[in-house]
PDB file of N, CA and C in Angstrom:
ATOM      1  N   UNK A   1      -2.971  -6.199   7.087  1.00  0.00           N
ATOM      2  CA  UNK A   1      -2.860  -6.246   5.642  1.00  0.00           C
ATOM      3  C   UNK A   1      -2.341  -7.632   5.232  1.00  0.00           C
ATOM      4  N   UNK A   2      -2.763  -8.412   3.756  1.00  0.00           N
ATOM      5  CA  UNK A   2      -2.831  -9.409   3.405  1.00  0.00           C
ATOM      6  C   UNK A   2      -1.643  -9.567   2.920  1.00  0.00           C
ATOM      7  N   UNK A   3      -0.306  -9.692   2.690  1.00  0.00           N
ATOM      8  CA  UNK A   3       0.468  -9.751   2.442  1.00  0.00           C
ATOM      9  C   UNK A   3       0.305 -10.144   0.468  1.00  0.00           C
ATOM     10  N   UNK A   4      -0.271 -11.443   0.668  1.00  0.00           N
ATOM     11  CA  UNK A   4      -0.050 -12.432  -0.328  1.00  0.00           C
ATOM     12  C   UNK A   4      -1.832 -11.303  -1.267  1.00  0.00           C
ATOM     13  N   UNK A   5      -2.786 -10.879  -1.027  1.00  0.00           N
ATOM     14  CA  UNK A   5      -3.545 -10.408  -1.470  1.00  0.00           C
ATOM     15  C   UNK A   5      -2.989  -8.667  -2.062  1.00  0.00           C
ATOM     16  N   UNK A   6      -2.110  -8.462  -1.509  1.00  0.00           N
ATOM     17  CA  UNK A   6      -1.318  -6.930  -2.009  1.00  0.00           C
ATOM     18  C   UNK A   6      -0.408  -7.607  -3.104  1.00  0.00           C
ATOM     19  N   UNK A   7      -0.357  -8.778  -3.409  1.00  0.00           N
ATOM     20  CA  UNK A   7       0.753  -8.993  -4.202  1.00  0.00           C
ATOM     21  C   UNK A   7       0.046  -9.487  -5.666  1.00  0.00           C
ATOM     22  N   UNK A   8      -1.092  -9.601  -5.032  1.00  0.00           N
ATOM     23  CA  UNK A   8      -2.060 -10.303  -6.053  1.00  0.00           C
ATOM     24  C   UNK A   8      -2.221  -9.091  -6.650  1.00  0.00           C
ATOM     25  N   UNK A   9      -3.156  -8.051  -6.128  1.00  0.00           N
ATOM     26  CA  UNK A   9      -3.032  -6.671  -6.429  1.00  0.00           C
ATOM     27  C   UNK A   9      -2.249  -5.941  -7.069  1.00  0.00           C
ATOM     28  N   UNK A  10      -0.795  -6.019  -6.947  1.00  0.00           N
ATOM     29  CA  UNK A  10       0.122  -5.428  -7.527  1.00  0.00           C
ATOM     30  C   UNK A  10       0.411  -6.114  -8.558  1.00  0.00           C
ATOM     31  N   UNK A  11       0.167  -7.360  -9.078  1.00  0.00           N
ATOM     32  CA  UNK A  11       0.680  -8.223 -10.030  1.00  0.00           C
ATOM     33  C   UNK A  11      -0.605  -7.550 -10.809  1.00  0.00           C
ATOM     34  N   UNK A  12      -1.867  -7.617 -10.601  1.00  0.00           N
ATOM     35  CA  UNK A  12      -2.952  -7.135 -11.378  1.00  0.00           C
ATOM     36  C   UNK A  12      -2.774  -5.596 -11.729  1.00  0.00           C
ATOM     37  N   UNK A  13      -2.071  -4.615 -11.093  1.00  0.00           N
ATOM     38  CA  UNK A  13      -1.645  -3.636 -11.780  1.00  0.00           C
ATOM     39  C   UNK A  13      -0.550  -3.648 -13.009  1.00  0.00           C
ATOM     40  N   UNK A  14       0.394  -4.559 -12.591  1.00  0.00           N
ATOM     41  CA  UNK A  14       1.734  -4.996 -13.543  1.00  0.00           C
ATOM     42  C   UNK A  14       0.939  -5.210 -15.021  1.00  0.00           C
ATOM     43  N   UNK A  15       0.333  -6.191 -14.756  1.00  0.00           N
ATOM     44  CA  UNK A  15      -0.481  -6.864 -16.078  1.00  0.00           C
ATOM     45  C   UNK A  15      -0.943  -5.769 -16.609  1.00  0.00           C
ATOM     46  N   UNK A  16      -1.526  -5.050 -16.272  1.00  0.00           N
ATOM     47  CA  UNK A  16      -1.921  -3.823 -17.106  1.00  0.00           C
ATOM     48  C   UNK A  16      -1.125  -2.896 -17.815  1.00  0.00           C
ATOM     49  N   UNK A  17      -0.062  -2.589 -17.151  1.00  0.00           N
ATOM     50  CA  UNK A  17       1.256  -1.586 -17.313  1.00  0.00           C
ATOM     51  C   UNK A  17       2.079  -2.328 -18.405  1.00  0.00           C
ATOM     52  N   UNK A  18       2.249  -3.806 -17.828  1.00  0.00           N
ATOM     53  CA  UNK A  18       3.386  -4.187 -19.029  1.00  0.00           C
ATOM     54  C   UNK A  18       3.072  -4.617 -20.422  1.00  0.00           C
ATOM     55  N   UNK A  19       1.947  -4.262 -20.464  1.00  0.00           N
ATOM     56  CA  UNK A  19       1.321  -4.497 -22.146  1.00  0.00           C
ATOM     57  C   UNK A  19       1.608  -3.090 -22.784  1.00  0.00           C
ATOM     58  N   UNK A  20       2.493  -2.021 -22.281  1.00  0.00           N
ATOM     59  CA  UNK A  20       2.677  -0.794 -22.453  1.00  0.00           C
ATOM     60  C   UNK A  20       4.182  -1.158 -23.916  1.00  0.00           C
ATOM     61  N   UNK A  21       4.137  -0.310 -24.713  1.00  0.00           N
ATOM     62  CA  UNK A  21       5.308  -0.633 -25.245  1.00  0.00           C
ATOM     63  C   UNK A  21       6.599  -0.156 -24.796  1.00  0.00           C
ATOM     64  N   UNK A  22       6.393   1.150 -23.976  1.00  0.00           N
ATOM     65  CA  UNK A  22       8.007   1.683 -23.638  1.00  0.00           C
ATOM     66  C   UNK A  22       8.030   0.652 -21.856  1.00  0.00           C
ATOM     67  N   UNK A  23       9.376   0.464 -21.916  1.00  0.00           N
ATOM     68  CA  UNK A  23       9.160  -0.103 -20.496  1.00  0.00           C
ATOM     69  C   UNK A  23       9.251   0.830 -19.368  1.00  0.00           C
ATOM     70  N   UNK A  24      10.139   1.952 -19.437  1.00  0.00           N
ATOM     71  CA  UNK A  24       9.939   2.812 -18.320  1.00  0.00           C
ATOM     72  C   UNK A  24       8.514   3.122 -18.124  1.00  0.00           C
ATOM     73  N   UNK A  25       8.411   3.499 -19.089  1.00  0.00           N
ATOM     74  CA  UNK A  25       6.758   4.266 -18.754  1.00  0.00           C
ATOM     75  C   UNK A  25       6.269   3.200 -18.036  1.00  0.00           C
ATOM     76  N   UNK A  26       5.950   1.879 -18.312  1.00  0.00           N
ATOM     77  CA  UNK A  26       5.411   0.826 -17.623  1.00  0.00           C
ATOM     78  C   UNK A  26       5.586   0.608 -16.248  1.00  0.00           C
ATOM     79  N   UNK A  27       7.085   0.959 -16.014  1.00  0.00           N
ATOM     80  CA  UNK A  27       7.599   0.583 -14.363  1.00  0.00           C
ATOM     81  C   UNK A  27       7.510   1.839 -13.973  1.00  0.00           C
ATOM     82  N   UNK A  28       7.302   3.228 -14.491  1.00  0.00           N
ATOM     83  CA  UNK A  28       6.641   4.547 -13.642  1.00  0.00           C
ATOM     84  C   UNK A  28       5.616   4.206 -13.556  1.00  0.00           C
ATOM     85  N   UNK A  29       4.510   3.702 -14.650  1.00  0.00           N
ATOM     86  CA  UNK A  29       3.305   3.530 -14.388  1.00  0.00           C
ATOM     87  C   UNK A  29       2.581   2.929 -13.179  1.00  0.00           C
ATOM     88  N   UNK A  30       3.189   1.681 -12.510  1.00  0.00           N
ATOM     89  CA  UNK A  30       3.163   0.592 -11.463  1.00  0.00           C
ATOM     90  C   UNK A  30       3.435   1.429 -10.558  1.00  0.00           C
ATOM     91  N   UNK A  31       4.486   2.066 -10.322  1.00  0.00           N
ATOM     92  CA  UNK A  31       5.109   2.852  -9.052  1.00  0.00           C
ATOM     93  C   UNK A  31       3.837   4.153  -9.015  1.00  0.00           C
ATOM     94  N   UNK A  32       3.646   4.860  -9.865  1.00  0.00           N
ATOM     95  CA  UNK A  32       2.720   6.066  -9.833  1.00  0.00           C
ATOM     96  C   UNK A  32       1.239   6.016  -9.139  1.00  0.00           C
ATOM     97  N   UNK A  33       0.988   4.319  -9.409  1.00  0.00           N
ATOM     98  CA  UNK A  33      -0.527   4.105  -9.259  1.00  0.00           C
ATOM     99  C   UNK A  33      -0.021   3.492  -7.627  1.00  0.00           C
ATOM    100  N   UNK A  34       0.587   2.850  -7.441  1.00  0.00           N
ATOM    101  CA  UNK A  34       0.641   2.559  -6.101  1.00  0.00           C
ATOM    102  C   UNK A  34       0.915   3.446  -4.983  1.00  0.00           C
ATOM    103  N   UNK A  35       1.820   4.349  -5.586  1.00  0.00           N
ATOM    104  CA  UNK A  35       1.795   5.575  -4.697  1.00  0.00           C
ATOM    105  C   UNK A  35       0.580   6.523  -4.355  1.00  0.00           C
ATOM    106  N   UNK A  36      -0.151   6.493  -5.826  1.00  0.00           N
ATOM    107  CA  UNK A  36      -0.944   6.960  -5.623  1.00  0.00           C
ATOM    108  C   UNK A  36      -2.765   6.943  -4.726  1.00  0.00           C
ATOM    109  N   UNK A  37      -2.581   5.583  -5.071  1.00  0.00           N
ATOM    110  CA  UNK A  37      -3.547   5.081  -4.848  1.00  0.00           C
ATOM    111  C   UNK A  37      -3.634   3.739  -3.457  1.00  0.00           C
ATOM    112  N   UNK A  38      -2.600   3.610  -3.084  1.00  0.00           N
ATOM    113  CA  UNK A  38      -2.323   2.734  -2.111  1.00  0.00           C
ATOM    114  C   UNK A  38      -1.810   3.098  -0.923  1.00  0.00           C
ATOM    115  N   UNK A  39      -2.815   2.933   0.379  1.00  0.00           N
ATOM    116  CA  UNK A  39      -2.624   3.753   1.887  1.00  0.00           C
ATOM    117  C   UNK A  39      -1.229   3.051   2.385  1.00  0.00           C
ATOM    118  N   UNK A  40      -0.495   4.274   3.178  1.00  0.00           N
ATOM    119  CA  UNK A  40       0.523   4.132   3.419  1.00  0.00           C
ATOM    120  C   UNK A  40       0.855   2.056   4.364  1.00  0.00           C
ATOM    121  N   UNK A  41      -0.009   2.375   5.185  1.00  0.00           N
ATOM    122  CA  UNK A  41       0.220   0.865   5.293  1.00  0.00           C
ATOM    123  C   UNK A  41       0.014  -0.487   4.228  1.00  0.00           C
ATOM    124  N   UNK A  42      -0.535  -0.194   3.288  1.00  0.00           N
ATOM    125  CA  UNK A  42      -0.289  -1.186   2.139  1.00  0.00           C
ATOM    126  C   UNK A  42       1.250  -0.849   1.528  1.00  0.00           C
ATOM    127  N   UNK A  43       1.825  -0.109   1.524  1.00  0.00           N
ATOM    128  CA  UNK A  43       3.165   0.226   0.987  1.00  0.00           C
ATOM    129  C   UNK A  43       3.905  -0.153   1.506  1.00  0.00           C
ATOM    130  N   UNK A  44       3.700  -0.217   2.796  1.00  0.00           N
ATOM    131  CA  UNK A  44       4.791  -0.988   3.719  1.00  0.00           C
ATOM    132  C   UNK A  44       4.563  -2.307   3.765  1.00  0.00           C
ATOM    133  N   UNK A  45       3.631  -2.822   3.411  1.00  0.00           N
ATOM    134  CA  UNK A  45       3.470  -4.495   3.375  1.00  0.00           C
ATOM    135  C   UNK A  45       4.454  -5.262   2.149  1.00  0.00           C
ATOM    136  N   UNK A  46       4.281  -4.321   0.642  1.00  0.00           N
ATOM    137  CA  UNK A  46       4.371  -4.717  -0.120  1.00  0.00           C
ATOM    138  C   UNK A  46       5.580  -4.094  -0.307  1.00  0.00           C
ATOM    139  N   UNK A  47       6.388  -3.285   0.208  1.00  0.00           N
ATOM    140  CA  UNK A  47       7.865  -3.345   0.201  1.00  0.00           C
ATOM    141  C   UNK A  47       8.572  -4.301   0.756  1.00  0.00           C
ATOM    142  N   UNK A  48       8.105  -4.399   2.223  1.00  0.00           N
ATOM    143  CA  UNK A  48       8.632  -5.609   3.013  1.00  0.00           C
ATOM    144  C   UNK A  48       8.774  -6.692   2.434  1.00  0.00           C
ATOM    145  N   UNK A  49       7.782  -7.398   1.066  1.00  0.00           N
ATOM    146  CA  UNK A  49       7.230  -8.205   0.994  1.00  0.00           C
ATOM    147  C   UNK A  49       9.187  -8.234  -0.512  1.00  0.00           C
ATOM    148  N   UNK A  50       9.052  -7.579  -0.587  1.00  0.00           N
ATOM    149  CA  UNK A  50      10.231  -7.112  -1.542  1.00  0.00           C
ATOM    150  C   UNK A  50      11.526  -8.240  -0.957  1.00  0.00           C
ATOM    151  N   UNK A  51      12.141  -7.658   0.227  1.00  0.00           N
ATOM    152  CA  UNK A  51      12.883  -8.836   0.869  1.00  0.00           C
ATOM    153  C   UNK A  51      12.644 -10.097   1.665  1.00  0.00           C
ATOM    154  N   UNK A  52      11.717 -10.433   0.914  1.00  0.00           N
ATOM    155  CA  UNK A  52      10.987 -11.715   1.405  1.00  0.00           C
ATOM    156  C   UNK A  52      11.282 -12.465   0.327  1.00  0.00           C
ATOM    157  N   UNK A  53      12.321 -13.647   0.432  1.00  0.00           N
ATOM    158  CA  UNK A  53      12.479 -14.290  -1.603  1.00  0.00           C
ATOM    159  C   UNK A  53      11.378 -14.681  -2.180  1.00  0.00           C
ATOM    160  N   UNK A  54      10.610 -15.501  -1.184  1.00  0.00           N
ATOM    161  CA  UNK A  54       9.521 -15.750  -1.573  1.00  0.00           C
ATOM    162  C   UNK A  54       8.125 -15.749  -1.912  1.00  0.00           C
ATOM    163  N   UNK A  55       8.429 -14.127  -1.215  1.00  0.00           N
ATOM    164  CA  UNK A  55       7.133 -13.176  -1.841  1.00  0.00           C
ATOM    165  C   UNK A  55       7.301 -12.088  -2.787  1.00  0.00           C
ATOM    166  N   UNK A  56       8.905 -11.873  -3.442  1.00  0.00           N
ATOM    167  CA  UNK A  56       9.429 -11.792  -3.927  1.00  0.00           C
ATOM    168  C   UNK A  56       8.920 -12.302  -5.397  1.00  0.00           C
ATOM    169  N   UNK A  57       9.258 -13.430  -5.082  1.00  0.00           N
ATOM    170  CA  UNK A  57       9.416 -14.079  -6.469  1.00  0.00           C
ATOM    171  C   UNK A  57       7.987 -14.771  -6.738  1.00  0.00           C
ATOM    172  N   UNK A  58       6.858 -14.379  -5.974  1.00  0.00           N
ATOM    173  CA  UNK A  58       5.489 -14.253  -6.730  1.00  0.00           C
ATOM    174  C   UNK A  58       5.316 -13.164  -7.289  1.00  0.00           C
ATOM    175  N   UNK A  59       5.931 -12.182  -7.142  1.00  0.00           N
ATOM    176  CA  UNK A  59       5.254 -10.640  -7.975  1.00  0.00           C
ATOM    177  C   UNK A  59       5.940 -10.770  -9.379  1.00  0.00           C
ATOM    178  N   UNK A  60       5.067 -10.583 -10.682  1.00  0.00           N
ATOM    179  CA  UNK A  60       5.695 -10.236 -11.774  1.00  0.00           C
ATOM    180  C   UNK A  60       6.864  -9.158 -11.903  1.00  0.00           C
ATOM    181  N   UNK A  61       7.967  -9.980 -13.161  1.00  0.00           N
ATOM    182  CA  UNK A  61       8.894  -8.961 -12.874  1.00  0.00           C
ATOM    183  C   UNK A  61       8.569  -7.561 -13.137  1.00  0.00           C
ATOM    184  N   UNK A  62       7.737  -6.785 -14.119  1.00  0.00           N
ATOM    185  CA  UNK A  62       7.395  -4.835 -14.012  1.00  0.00           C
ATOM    186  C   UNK A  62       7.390  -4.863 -12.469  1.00  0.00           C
ATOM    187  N   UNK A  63       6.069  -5.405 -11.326  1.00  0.00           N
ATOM    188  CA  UNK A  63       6.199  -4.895 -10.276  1.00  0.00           C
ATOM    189  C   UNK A  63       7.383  -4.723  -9.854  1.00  0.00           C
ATOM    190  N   UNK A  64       8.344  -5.904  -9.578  1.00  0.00           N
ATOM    191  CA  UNK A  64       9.355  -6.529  -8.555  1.00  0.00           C
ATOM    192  C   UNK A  64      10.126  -5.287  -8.886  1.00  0.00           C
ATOM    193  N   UNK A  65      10.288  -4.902 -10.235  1.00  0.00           N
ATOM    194  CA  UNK A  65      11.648  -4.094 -10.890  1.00  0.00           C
ATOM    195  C   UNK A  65      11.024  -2.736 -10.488  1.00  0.00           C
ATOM    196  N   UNK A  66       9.607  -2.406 -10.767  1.00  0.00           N
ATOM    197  CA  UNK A  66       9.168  -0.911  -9.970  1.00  0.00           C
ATOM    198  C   UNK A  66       9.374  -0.733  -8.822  1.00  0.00           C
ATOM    199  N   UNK A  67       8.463  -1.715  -8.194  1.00  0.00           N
ATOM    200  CA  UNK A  67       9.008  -1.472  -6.487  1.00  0.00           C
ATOM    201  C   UNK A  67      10.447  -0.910  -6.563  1.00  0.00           C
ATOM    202  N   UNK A  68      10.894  -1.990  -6.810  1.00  0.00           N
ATOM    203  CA  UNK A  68      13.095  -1.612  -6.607  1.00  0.00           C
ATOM    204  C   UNK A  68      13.498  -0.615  -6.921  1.00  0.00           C
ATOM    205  N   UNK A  69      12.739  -0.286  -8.219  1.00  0.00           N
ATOM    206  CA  UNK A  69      13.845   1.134  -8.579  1.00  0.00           C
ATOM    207  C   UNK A  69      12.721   2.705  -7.863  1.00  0.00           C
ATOM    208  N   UNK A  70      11.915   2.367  -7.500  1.00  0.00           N
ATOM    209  CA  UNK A  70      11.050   3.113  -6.546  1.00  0.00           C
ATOM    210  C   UNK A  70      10.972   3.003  -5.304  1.00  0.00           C
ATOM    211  N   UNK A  71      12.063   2.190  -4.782  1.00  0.00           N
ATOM    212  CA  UNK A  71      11.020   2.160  -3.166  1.00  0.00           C
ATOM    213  C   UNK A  71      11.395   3.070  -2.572  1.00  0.00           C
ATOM    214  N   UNK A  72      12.367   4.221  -2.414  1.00  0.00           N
ATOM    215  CA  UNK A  72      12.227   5.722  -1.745  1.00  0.00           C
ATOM    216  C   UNK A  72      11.254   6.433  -2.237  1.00  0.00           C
ATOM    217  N   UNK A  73      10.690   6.592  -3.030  1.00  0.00           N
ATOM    218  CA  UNK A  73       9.137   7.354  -3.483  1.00  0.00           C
ATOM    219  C   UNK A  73       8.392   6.670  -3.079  1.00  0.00           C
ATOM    220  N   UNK A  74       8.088   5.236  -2.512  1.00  0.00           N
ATOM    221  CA  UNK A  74       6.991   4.744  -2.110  1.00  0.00           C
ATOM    222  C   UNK A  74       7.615   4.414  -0.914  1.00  0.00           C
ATOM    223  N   UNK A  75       8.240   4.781  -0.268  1.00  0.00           N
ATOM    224  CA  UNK A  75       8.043   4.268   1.111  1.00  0.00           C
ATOM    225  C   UNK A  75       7.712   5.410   2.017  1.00  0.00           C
ATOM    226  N   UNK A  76       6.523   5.382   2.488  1.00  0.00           N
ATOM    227  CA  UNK A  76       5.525   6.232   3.052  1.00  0.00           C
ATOM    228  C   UNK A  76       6.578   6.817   4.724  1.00  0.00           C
ATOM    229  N   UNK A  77       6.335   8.427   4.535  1.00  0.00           N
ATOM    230  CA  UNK A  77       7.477   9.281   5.341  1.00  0.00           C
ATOM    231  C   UNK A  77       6.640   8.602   6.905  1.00  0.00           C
ATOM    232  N   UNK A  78       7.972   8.750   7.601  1.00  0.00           N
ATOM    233  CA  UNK A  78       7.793   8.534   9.304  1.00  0.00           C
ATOM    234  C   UNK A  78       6.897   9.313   9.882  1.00  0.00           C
ATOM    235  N   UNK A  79       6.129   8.651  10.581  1.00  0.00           N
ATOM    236  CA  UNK A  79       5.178   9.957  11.572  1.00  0.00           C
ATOM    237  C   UNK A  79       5.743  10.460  12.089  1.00  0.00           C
ATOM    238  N   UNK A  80       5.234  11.891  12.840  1.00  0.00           N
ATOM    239  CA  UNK A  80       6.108  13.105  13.268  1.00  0.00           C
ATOM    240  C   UNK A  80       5.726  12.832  15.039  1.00  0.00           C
TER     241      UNK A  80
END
């Protein structure tokens, strides 16, 4: 997985969400679609990518702030 192309991705979801007027709804919105729609190994790229400063601080802030206040709902459960 592309690290820097999941971030592109997630910034292109942000853009969509943060033209929303309430902001929660916006940063559930980001978290909902990625959970939803994004295989467990893309979730783990783009969390990781969370404590990385500098991949970090390419993601718009809705993502950066969804991820954060989501990343136990998106961080995809341990195999058994």
């Amino acid at each position: 997985m592309n690290q820097e192309h999941l971030i592109v991705m997630a910034n292109q979801i942000g853009a969509f969400f943060a033209s929303m007027p309430d902001h929660d709804e916006a940063l559930e919105g980001v978290a909902n679609h990625i959970r939803r729609f994004w295989e467990p190994r893309m979730r783990r790229v783009i969390l990781a990518a969370l404590d990385e400063p500098e991949a970090a601080a390419s993601m718009l802030p809705v993502v950066r702030e969804a991820l954060t206040k989501s990343r136990d709902a998106l961080t995809p459960a341990a195999a058994a």
